[in-house]
Protein backbone atom coordinates (compact mmCIF):
# COMPACT_ATOMS: atom_id res chain seq x y z
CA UNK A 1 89.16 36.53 95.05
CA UNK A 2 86.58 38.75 96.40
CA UNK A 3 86.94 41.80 98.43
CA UNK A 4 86.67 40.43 101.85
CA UNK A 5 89.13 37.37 101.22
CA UNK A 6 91.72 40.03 100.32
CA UNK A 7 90.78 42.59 103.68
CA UNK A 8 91.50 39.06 105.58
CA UNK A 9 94.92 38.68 104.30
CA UNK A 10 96.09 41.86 104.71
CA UNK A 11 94.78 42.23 108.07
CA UNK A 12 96.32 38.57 108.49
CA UNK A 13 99.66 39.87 107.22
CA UNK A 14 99.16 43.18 109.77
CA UNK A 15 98.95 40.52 112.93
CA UNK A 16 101.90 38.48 111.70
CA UNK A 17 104.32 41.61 111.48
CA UNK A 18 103.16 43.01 114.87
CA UNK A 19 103.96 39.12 116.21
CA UNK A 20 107.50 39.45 114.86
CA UNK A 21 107.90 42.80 116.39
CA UNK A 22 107.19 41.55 119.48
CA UNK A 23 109.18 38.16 119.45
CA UNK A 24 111.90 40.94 118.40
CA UNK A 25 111.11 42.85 121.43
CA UNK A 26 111.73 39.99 124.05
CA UNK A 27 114.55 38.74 122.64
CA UNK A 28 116.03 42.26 123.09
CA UNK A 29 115.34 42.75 126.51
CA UNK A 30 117.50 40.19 127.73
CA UNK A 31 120.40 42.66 126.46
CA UNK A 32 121.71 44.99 128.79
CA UNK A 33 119.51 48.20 128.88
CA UNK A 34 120.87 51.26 127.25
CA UNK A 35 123.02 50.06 124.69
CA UNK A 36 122.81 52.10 121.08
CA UNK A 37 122.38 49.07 117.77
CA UNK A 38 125.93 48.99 117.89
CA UNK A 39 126.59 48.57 121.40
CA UNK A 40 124.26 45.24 121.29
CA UNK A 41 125.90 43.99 118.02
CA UNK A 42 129.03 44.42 119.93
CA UNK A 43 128.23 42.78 123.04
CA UNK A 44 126.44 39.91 120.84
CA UNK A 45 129.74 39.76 119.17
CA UNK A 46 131.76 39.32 122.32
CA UNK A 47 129.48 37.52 124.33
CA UNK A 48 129.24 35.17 122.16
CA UNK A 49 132.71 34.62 121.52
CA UNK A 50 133.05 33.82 125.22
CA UNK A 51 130.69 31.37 125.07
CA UNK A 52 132.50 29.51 122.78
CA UNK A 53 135.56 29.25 125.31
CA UNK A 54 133.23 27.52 128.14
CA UNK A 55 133.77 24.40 130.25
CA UNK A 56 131.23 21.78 130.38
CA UNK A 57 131.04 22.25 133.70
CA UNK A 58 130.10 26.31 132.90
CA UNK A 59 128.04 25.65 130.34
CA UNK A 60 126.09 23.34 132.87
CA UNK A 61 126.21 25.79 135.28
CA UNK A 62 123.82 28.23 132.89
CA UNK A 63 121.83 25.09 131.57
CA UNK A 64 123.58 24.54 127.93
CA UNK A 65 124.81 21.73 126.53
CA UNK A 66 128.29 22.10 124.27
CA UNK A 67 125.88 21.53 121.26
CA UNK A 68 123.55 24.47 122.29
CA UNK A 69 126.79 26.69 122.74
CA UNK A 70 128.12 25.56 119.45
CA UNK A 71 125.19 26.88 117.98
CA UNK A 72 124.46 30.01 119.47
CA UNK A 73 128.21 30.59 119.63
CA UNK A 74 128.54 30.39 115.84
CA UNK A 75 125.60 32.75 115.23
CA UNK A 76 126.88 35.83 113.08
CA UNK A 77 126.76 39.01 115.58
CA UNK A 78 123.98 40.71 113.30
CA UNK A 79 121.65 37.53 113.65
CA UNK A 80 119.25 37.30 117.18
């Protein structure tokens, strides 16, 4: 490879990371403000937990299906 196919990756590699940082970022702000990394793992934790225990008639009530639930309800509390 030549010099300028390798500044291309890196530089490639550079935008990728910042996109991840910022998916990370959006996904966090739906958390409630304020909260230290353990406060949000334990409110993922919980929160989660009670979506598991949702009606059908709940879960239509914030747009989810019981599959949708299943899945986000089984997530591990560490995982966004």
């Amino acid at each position: 490879m030549n010099g300028l196919s390798d500044v291309r990756l890196t530089l490639h590699s550079q935008e990728l990371a910042a996109g991840q940082k910022e998916r990370a970022r959006n996904e966090l702000r739906n958390a409630p403000s304020g909260l230290s990394r353990w406060g949000l793992l334990w409110h993922r934790l919980h929160t989660r937990k009670a979506l598991l225990t949702l009606t059908t008639d709940q879960l239509k009530d914030v747009g989810l299906t019981r599959e949708q639930a299943l899945e986000e309800g089984l997530k591990p509390f560490w995982r966004i």
